[in-house]
Protein backbone atom coordinates (compact mmCIF):
# COMPACT_ATOMS: atom_id res chain seq x y z
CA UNK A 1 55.91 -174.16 -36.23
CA UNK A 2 55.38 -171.20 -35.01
CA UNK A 3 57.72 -171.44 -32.44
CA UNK A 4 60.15 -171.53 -34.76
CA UNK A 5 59.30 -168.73 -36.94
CA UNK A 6 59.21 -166.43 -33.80
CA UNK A 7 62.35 -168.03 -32.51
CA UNK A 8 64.59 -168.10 -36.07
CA UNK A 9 62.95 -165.68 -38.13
CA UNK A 10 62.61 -162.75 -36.53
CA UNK A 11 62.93 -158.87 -37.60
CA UNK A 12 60.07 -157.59 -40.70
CA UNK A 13 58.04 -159.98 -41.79
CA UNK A 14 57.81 -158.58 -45.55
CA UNK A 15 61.61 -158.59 -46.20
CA UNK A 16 61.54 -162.36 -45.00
CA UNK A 17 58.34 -162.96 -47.40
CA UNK A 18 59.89 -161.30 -50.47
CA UNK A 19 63.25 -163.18 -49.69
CA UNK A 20 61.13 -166.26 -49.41
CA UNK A 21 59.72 -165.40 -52.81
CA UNK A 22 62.86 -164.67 -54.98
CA UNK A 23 63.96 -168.23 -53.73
CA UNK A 24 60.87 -169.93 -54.75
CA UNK A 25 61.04 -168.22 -58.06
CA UNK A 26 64.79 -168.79 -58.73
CA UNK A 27 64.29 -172.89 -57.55
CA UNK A 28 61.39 -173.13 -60.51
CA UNK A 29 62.86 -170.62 -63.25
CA UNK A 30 66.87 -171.90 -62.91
CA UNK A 31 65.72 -175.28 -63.20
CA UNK A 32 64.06 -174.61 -66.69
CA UNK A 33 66.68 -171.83 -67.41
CA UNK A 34 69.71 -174.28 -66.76
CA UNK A 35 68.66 -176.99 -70.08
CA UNK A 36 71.78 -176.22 -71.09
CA UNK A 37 74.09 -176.57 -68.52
CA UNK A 38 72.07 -179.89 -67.53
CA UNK A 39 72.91 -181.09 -71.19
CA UNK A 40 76.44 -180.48 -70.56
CA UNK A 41 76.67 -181.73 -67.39
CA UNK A 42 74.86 -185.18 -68.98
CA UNK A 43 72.53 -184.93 -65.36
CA UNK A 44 69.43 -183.04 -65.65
CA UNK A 45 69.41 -182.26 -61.67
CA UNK A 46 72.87 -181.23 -61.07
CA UNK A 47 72.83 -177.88 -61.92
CA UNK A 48 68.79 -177.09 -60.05
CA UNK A 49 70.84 -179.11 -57.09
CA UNK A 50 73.95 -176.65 -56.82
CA UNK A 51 71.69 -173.75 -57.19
CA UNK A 52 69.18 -174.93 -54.68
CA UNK A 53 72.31 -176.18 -52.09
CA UNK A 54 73.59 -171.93 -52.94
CA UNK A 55 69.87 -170.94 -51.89
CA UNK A 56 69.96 -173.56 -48.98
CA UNK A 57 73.36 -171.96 -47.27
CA UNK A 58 71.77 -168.40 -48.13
CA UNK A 59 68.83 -168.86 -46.24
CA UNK A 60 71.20 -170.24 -43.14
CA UNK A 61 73.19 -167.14 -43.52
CA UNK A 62 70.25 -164.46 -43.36
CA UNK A 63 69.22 -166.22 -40.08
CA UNK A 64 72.52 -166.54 -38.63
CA UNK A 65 73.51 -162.53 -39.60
CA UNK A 66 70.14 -161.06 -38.71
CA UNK A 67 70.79 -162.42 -35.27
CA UNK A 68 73.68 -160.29 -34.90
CA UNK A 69 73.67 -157.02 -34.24
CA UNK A 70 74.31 -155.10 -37.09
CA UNK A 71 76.50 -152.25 -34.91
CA UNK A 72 78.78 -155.56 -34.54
CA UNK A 73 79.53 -155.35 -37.76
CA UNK A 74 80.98 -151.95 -38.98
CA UNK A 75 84.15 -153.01 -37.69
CA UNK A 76 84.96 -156.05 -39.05
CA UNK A 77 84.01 -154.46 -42.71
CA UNK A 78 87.11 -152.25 -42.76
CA UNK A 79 88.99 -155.38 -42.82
CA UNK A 80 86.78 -156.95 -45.56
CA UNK A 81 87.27 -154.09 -46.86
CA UNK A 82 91.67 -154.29 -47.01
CA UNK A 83 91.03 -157.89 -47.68
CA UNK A 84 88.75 -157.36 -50.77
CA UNK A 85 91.04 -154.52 -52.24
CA UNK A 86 93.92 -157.19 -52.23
CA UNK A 87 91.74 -159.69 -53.98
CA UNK A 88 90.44 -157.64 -56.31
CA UNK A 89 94.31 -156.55 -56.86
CA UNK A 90 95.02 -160.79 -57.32
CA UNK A 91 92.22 -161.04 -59.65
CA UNK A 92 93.41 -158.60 -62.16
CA UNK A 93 96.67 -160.39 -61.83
CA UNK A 94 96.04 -163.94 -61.97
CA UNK A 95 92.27 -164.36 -61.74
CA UNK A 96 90.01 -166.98 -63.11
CA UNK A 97 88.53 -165.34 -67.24
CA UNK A 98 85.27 -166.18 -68.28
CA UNK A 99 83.56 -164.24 -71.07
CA UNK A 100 87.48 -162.33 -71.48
CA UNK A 101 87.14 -160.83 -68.07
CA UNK A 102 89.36 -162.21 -65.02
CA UNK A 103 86.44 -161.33 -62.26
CA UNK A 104 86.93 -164.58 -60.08
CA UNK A 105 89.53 -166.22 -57.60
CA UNK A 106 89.76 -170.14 -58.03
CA UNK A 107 90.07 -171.63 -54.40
CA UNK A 108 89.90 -175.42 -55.02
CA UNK A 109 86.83 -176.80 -56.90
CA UNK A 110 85.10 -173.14 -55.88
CA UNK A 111 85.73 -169.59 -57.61
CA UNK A 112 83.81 -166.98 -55.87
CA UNK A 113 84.08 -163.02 -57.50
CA UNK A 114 85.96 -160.64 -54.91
CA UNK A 115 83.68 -157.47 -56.23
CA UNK A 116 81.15 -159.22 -54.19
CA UNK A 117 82.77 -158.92 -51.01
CA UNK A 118 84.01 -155.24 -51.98
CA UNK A 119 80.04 -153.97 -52.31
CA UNK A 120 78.98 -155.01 -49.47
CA UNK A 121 82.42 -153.79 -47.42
CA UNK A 122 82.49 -150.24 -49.13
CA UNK A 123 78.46 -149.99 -48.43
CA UNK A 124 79.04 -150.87 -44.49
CA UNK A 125 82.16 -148.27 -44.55
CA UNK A 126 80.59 -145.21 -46.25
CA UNK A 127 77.15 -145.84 -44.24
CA UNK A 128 79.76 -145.76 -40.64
CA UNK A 129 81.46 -142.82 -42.25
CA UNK A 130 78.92 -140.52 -42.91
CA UNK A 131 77.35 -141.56 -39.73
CA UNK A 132 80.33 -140.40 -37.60
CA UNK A 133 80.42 -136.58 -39.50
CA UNK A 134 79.05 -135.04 -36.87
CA UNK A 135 81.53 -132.37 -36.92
CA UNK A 136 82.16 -130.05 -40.19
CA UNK A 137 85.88 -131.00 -39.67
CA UNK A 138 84.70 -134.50 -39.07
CA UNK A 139 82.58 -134.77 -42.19
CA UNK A 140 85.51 -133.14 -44.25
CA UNK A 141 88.16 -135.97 -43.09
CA UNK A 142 85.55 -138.35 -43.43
CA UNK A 143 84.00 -137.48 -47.03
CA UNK A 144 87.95 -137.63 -47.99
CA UNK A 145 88.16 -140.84 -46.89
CA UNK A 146 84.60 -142.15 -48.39
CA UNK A 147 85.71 -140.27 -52.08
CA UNK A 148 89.27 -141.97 -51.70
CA UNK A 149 87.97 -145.73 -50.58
CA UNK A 150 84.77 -145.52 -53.12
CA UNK A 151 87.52 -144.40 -56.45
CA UNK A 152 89.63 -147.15 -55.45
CA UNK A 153 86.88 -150.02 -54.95
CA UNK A 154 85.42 -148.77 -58.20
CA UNK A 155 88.49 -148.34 -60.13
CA UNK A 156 89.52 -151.85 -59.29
CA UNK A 157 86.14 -153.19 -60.42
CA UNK A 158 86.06 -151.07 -63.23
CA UNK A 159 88.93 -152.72 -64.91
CA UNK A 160 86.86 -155.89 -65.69
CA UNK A 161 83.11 -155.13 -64.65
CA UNK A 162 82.54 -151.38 -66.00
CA UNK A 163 78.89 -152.22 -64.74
CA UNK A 164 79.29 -152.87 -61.05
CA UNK A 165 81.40 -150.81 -60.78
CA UNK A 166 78.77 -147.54 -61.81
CA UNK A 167 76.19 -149.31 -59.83
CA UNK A 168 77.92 -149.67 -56.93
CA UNK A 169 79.36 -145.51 -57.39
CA UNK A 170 75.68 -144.59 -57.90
CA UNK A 171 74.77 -146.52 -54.47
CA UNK A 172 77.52 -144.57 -52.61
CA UNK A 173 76.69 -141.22 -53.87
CA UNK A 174 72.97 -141.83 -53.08
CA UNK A 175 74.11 -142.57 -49.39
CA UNK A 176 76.22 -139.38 -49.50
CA UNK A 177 72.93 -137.35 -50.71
CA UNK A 178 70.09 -139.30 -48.12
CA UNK A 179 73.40 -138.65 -45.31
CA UNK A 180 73.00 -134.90 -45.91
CA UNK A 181 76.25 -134.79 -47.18
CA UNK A 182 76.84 -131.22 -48.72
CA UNK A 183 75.55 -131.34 -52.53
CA UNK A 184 78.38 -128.56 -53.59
CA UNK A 185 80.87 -131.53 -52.28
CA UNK A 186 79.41 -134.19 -54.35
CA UNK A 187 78.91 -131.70 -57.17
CA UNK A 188 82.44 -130.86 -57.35
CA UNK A 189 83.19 -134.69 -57.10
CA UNK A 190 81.17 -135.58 -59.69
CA UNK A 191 82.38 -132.47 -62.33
CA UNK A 192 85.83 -133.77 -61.60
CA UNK A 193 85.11 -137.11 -62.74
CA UNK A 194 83.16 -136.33 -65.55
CA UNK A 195 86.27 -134.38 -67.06
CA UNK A 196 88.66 -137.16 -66.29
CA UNK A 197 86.22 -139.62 -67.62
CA UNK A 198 85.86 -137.57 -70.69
CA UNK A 199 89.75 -137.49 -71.22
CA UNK A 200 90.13 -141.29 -70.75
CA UNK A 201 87.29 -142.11 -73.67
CA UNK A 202 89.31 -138.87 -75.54
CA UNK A 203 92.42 -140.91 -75.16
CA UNK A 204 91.40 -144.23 -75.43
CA UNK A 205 90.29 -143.20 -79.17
CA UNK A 206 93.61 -141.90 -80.11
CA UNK A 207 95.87 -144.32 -78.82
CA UNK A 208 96.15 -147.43 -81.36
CA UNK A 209 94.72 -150.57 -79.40
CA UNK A 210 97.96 -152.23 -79.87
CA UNK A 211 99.89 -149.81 -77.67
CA UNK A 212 97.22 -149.69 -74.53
CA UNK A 213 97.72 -151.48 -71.59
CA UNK A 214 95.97 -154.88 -71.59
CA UNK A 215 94.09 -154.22 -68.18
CA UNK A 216 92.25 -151.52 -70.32
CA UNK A 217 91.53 -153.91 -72.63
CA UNK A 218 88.05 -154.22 -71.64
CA UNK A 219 87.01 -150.80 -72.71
CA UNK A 220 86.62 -151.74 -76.45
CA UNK A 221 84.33 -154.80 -74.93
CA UNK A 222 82.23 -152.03 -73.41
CA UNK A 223 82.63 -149.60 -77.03
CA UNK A 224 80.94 -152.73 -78.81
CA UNK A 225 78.58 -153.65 -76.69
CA UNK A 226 77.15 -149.76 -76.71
CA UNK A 227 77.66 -149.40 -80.16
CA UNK A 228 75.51 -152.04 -80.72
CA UNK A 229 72.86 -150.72 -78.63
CA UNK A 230 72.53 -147.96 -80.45
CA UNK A 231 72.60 -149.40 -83.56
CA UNK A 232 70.03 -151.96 -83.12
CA UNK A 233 67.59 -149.40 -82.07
CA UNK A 234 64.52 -148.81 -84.52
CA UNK A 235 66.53 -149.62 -87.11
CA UNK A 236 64.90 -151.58 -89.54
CA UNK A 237 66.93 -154.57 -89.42
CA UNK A 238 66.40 -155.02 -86.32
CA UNK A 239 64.68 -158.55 -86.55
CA UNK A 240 67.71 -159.92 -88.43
CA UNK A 241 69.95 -161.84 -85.99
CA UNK A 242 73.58 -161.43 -86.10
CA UNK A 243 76.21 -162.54 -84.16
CA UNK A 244 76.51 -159.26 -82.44
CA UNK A 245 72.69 -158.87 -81.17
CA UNK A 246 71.92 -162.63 -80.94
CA UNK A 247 71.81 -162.35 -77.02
CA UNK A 248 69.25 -159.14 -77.38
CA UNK A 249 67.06 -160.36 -79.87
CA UNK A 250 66.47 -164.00 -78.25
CA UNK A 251 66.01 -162.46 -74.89
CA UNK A 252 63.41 -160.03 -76.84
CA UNK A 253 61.79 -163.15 -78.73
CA UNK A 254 61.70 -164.91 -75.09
CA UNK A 255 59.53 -161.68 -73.96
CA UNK A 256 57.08 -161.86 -76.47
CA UNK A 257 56.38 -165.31 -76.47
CA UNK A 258 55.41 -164.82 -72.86
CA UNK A 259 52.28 -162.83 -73.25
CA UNK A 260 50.13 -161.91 -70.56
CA UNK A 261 50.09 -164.97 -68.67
CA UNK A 262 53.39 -166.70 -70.32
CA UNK A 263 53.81 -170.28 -71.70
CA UNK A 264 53.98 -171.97 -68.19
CA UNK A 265 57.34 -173.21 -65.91
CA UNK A 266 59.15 -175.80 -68.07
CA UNK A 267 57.89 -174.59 -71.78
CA UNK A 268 60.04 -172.01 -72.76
CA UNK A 269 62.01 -172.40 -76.06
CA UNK A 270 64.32 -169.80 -75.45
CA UNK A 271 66.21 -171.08 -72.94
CA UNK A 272 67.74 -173.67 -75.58
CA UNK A 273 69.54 -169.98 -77.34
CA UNK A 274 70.12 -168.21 -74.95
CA UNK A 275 73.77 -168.60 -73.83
CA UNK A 276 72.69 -167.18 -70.23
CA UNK A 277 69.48 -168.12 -70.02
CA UNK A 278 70.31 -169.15 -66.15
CA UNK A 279 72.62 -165.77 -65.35
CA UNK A 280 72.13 -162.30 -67.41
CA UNK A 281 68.96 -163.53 -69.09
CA UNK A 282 67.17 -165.29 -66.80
CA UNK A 283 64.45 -162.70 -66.71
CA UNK A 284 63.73 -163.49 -70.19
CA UNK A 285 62.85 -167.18 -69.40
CA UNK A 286 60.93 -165.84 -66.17
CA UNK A 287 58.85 -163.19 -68.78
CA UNK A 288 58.79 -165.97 -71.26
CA UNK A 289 57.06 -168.65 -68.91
CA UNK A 290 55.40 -166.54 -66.46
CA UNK A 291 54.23 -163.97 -68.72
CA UNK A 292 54.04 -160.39 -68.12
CA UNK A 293 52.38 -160.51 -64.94
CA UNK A 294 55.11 -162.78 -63.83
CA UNK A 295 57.46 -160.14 -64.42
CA UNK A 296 55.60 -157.32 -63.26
CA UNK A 297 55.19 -159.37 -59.86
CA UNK A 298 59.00 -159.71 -59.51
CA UNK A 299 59.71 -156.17 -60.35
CA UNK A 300 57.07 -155.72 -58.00
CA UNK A 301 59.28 -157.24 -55.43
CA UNK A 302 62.15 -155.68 -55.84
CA UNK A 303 60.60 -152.11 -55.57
CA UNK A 304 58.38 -152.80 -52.63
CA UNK A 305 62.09 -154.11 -51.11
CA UNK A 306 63.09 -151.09 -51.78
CA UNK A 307 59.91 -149.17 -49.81
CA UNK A 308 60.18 -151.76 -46.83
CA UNK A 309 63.37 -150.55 -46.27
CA UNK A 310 62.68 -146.64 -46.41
CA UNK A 311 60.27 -147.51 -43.73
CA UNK A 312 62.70 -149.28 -41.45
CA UNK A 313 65.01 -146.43 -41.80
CA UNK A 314 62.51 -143.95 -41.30
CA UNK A 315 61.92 -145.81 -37.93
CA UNK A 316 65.67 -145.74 -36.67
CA UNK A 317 66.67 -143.07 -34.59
CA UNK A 318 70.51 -143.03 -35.82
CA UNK A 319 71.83 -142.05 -39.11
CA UNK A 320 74.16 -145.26 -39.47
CA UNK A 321 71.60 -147.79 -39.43
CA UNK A 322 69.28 -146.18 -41.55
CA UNK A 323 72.17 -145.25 -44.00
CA UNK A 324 73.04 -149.19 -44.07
CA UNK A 325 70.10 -150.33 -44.58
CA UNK A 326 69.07 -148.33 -47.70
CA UNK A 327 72.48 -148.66 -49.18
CA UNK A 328 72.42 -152.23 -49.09
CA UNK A 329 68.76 -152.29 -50.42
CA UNK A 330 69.54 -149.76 -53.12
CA UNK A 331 72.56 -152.07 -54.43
CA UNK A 332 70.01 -155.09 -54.58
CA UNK A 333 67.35 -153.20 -56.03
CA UNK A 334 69.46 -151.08 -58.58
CA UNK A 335 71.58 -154.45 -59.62
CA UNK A 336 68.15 -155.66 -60.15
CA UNK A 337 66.50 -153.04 -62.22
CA UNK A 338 69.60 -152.76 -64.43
CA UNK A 339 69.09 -156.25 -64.99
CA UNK A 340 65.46 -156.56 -66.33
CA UNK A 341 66.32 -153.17 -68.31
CA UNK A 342 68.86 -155.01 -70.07
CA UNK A 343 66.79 -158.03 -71.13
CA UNK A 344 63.96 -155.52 -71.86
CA UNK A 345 66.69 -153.75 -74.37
CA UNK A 346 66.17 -150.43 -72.69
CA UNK A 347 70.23 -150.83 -72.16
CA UNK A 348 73.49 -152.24 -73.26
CA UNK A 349 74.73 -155.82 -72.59
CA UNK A 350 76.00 -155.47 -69.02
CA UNK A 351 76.16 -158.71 -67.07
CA UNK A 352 74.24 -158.07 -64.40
CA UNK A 353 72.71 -161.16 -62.61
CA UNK A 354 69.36 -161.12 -61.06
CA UNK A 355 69.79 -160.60 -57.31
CA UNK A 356 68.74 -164.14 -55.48
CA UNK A 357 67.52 -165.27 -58.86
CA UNK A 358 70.40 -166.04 -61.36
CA UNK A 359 72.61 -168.51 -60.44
CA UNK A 360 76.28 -167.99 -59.01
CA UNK A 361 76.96 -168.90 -55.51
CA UNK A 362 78.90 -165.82 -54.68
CA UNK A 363 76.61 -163.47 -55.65
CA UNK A 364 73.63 -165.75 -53.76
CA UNK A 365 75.61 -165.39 -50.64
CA UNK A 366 76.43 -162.28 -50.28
CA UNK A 367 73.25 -160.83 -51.31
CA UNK A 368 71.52 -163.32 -48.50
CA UNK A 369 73.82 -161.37 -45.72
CA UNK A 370 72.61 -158.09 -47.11
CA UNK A 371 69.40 -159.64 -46.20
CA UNK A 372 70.38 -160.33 -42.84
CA UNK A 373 71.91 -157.37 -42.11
CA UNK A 374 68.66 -155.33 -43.44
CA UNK A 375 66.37 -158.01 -41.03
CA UNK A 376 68.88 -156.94 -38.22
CA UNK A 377 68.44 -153.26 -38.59
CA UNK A 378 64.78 -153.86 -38.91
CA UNK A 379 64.75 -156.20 -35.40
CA UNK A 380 66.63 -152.79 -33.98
CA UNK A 381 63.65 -150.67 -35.65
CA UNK A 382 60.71 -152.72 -34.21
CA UNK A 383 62.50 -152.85 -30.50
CA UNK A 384 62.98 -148.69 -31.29
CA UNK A 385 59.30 -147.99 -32.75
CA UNK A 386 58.16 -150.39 -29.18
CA UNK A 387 60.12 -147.90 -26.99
CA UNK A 388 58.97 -145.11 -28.36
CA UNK A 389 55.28 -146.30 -28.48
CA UNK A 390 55.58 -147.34 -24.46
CA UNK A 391 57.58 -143.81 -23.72
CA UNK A 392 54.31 -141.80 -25.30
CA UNK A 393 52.09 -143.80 -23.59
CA UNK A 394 53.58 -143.06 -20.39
CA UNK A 395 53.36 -139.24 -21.35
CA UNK A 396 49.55 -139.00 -21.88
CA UNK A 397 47.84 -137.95 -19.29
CA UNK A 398 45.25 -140.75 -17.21
């Protein structure tokens, strides 16, 4: 056995554990979660089996891609990169809708969301990118590029998935800032967007709904769903459920029926309202049944994710693989946080699935090569942190 651990699983041993434990914890909380789906379906199994076979091919992935060195890789994710933009560009057009949002490409019995592949492509870019501005004429072309590739990723995303698409923006700029990238740059980026951004909301409020372009259509989806954030909070009708915070208030209700210690795997009652109990809100039902330790332990994981990672990076000697490493931890953690903030009401209604928790295959995949790729850089780390421990040995004096 552990033969095979040495031989399969190499690179840090605490990003394999905590990957270890979101799976375990997804494989007992989806198959409560998914009651609903399992009615549907008229098979209780079928929908644990799909989500375990998604965890199954994840796990293959992390230990094919951590076996490949990660400087491999920067290459091939400028053509991800192309190929994503043109998907994203067929998904507006003639995409798969659920919940009034076209965010998926049917291929077959599968659909799989092209924003997926677009985060992890723009993440790989911008980390090779800032890497290579070694120069100041190099960092100028190359921040031009970053700024242009980033607004058009983004904008694409933001059409349908106003969510992702901040997240994701927030990632980049945080690589830009940790890359030393100069802050009057990003300050002048970020002034320019705030006025356009400004004059779109301006103008979105003016023009009559009936004469804006349907692709913008989503914006008064976003309007409601903050409006009724705001509204909802300390008001006192605030226990009445409506149509418009049903959602909030059973993933609140889910909360506090978990307690300290929660009701236990299998007992939760709000899985049965919840219409994504196995998705958006499946950190309710984890709260709910595991209590508020239970949640506190998976937060838990997430953040020390995030501080395993500054370590690795702190032990590379090159700017790109510590830049990829953190930016692809900072989109898992950040996609994570927003997530539980959500279900905790501390935010609007966003979507936001729980990374390696809430079921969707795409989303499952992709975050297992992020994985892999962080396990690769950290397989590059160790060899580094070896060669520099042997190199100051040799230095001291006998």
């Amino acid at each position: 056995m552990r033969e095979f651990f040495n031989k399969y699983l190499q690179g840090d041993k605490v990003i394999w554990t905590v990957f270890f434990l979101l799976c375990a914890i997804s494989s007992v909380e989806l198959y409560s979660a998914s009651s609903s789906l399992a009615f549907r379906a008229a098979n209780h199994a079928a929908p644990f089996l799909r989500h375990f076979a998604f965890l199954c091919i994840g796990a293959c992935f992390v230990i094919i891609v951590h076996m490949i060195n990660f400087k491999k890789i920067n290459k091939l994710a400028y053509i991800l990169l192309a190929f994503s933009i043109l998907a994203l560009l067929f998904a507006i057009a003639k995409g798969v809708s659920a919940n009034d949002a076209k965010r998926w490409i049917g291929i077959g019995g599968f659909q799989f969301q092209p924003s997926e592949l677009a985060k992890i492509a723009l993440i790989i870019v911008v980390a090779d990118l800032i890497s290579k501005g070694k120069t100041i004429e190099s960092m100028n072309k190359n921040f031009k590029i970053i700024v242009g590739a980033t607004l058009l990723v983004c904008g694409l995303i933001f059409l349908e998935n106003l969510s992702t698409a901040l997240i994701l923006f927030s990632v980049v700029i945080l690589m830009m800032i940790i890359g030393r990238v100069p802050f009057k740059k990003i300050g002048k980026l970020l002034g320019i967007l705030l006025l356009v951004g400004s004059f779109f909301v301006l103008l979105m409020q003016i023009v009559p709904q009936k004469k804006v372009w349907k692709g913008l259509d989503r914006f008064y989806t976003w309007e409601s769903r903050l409006t009724n954030f705001v509204h909802t909070k300390g008001k006192q009708n605030q226990y009445v459920i409506t149509d418009q915070n049903y959602q909030v208030m059973h993933g609140e209700i889910a909360i506090a029926r978990g307690g300290l210690l929660g009701v236990m795997p299998g007992n939760s009652l709000e899985r049965n309202f919840l219409p994504q109990a196995y998705a958006d809100y499946i950190y309710a039902i984890i709260v709910e049944e595991l209590g508020l330790v239970g949640g506190l332990f998976v937060m838990a994981l997430y953040l020390f994710l995030l501080f395993r990672a500054g370590q690795i990076a702190w032990r590379c000697n090159d700017a790109y693989p510590s830049l990829l490493v953190i930016g692809l931890t900072l989109m898992i953690v950040l996609q994570a946080l927003v997530s539980m903030g959500v279900t905790a009401h501390l935010g609007p209604v966003t979507g936001q699935p729980l990374p390696m928790v809430s079921r969707g295959g795409t989303s499952i995949i992709v975050t297992s090569i992020y994985f892999g790729i962080i396990l690769s850089v950290s397989r590059y780390a160790k060899k580094n942190k070896s060669s520099n421990d042997a190199g100051a040995g040799n230095n001291n004096p006998s």
